[in-house]
Every structure is written in structure tokens, then in C-alpha cells.
N, C-alpha and C. Protein backbone atom coordinates (compact mmCIF):
# COMPACT_ATOMS: atom_id res chain seq x y z
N UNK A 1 30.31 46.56 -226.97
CA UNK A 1 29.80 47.83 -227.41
C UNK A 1 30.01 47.90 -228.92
N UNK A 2 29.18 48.01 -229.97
CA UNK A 2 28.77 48.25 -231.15
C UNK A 2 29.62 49.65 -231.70
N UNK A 3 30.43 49.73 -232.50
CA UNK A 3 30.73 50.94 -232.95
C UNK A 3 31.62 51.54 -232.92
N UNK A 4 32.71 50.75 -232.24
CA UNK A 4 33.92 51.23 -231.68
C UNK A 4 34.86 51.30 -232.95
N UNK A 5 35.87 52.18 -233.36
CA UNK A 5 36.60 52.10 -234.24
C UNK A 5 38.11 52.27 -233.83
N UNK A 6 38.50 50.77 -233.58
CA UNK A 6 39.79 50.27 -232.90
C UNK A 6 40.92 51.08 -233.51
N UNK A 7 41.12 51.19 -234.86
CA UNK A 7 42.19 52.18 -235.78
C UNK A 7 42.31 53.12 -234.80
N UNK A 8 40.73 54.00 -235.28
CA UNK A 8 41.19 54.87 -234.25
C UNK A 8 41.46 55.52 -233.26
N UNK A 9 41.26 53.98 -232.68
CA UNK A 9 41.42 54.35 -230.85
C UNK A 9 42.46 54.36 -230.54
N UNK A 10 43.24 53.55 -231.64
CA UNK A 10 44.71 52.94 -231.34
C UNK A 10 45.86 54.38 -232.06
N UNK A 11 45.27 55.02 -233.13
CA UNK A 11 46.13 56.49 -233.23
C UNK A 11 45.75 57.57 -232.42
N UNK A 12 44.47 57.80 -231.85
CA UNK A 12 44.33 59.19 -230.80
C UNK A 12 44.66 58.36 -229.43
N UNK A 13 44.57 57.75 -229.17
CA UNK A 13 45.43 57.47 -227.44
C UNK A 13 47.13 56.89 -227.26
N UNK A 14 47.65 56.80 -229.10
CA UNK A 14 49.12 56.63 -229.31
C UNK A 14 48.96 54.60 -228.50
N UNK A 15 48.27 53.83 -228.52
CA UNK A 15 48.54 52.80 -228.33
C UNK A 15 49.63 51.86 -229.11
N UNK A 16 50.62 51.11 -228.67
CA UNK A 16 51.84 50.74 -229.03
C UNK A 16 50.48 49.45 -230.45
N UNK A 17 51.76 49.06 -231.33
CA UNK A 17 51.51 47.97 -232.20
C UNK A 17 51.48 46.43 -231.31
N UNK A 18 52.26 46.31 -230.47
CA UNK A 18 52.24 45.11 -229.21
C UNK A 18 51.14 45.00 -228.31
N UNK A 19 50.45 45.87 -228.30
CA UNK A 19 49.16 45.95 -227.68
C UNK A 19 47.89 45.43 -228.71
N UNK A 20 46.82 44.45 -227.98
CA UNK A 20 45.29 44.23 -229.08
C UNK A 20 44.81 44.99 -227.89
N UNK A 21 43.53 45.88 -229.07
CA UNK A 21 42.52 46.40 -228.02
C UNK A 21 41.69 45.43 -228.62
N UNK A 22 40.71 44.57 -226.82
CA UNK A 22 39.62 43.66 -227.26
C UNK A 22 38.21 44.50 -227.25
N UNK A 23 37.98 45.62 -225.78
CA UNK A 23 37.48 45.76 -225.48
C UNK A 23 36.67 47.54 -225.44
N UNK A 24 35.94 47.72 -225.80
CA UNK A 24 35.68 49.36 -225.04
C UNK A 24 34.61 48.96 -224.09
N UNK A 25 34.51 49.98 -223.03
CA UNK A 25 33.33 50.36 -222.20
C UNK A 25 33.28 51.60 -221.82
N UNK A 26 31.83 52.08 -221.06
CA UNK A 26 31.52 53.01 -221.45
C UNK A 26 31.58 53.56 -219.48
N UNK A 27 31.96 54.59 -219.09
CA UNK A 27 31.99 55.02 -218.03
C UNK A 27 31.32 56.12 -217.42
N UNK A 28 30.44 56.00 -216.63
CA UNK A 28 29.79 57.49 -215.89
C UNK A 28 30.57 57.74 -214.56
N UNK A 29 29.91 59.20 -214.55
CA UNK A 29 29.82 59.00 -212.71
C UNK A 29 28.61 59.06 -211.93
N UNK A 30 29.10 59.14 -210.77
CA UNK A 30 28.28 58.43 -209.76
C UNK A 30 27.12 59.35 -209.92
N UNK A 31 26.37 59.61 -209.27
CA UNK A 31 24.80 60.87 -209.34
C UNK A 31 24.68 60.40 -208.24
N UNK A 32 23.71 61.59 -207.59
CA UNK A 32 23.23 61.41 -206.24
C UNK A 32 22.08 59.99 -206.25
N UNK A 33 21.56 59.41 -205.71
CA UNK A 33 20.89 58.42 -205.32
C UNK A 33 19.43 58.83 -205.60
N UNK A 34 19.24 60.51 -205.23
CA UNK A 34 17.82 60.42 -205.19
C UNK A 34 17.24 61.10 -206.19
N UNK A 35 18.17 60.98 -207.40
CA UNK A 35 17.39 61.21 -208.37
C UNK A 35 16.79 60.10 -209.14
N UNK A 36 17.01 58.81 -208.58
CA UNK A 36 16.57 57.51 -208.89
C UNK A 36 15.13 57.22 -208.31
N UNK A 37 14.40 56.55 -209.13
CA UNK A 37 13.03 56.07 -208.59
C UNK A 37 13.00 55.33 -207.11
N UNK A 38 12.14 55.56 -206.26
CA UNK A 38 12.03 54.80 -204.98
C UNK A 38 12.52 53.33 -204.57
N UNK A 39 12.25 52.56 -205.98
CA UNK A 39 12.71 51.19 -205.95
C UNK A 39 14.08 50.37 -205.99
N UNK A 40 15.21 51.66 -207.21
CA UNK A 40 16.19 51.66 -207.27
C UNK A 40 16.90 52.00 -206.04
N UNK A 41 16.63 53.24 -205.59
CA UNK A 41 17.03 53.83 -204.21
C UNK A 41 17.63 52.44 -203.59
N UNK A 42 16.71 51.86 -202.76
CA UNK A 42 16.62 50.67 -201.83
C UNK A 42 18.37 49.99 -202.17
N UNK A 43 18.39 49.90 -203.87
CA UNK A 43 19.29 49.01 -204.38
C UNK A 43 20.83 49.70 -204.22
N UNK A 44 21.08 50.49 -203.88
CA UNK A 44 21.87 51.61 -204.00
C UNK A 44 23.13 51.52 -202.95
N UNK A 45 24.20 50.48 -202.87
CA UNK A 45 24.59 50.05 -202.36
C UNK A 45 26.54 50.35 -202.47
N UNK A 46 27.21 50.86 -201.37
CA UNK A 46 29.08 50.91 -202.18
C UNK A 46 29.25 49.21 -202.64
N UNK A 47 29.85 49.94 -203.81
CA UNK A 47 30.93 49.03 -204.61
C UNK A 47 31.95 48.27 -203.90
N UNK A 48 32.09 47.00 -204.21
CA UNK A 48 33.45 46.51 -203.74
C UNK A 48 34.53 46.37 -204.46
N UNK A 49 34.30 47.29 -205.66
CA UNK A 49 34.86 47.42 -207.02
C UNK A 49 36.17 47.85 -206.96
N UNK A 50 37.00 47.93 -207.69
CA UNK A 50 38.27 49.06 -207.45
C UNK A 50 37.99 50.66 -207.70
N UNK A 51 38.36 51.55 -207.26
CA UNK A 51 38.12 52.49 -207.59
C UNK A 51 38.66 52.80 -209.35
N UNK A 52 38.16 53.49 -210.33
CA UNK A 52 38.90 53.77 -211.71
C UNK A 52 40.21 53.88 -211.63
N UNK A 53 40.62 54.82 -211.01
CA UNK A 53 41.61 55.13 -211.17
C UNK A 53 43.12 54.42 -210.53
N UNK A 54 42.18 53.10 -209.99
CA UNK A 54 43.16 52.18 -209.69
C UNK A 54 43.52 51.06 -211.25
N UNK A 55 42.49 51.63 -211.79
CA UNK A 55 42.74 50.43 -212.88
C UNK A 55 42.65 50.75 -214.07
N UNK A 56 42.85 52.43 -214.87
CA UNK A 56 42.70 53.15 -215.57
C UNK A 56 43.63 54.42 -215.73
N UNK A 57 43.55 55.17 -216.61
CA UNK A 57 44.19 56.28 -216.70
C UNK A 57 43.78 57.16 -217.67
N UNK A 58 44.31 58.14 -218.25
CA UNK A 58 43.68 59.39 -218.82
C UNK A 58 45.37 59.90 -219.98
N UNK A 59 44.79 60.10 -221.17
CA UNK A 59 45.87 60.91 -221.72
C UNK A 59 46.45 59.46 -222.67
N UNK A 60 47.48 59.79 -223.04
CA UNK A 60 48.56 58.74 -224.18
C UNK A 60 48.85 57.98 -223.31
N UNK A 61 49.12 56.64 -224.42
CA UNK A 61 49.29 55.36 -223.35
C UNK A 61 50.66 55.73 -222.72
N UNK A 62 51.15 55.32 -221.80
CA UNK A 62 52.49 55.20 -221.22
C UNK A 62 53.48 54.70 -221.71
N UNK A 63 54.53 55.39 -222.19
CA UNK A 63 55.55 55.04 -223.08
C UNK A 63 56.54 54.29 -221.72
């Protein structure tokens, strides 16, 4: 993702100096299915993903 400004990702979420951030991505949620075109629909399948919040969190990093 284009644009990310690591500085200051690393002072508003309090990330430690021992930490590299490599990465950002960008997260939605889910929407109902049928506001998708007919074709997508079909494709519309559960995740075998982890759920977020198995692999994420919210707020200052964890001291």
C-alpha cells in the first residue's frame, strides 16, 4: 500500500523502537452478499481465514 507514513504509525499506536513495521493493509467489513452483482454472488463463499480478532487488535501496542 502506497502512502503509508511508518513515523507516524509508529508514534499514534505507541509502537516500541524493537519493533519494524513492514507492512500496512487495509480492512473492511463484511456487507451483505446481495448487494454484489449476480456473478460475484455465486463467488461468495466463508473464509477459512482466522477471524481479525484472532490476529489483531485495537488501541496502543501492548506494553
Amino acid at each position: 500500500m502506497a502512502g503509508v507514513h511508518f513515523d507516524q504509525l509508529r508514534e499514534s499506536l505507541a509502537i516500541p523502537e524493537r519493533y519494524k513495521i513492514e507492512i500496512a493493509v487495509a480492512i473492511g467489513k463484511r456487507a451483505d452478499p446481495k448487494v454484489l452483482p449476480e456473478e460475484l454472488q455465486e463467488r461468495e463463499t466463508p473464509s477459512q481465514r482466522l477471524a481479525i480478532e484472532e490476529i489483531a487488535f485495537t488501541g496502543e501496542f501492548p506494553k
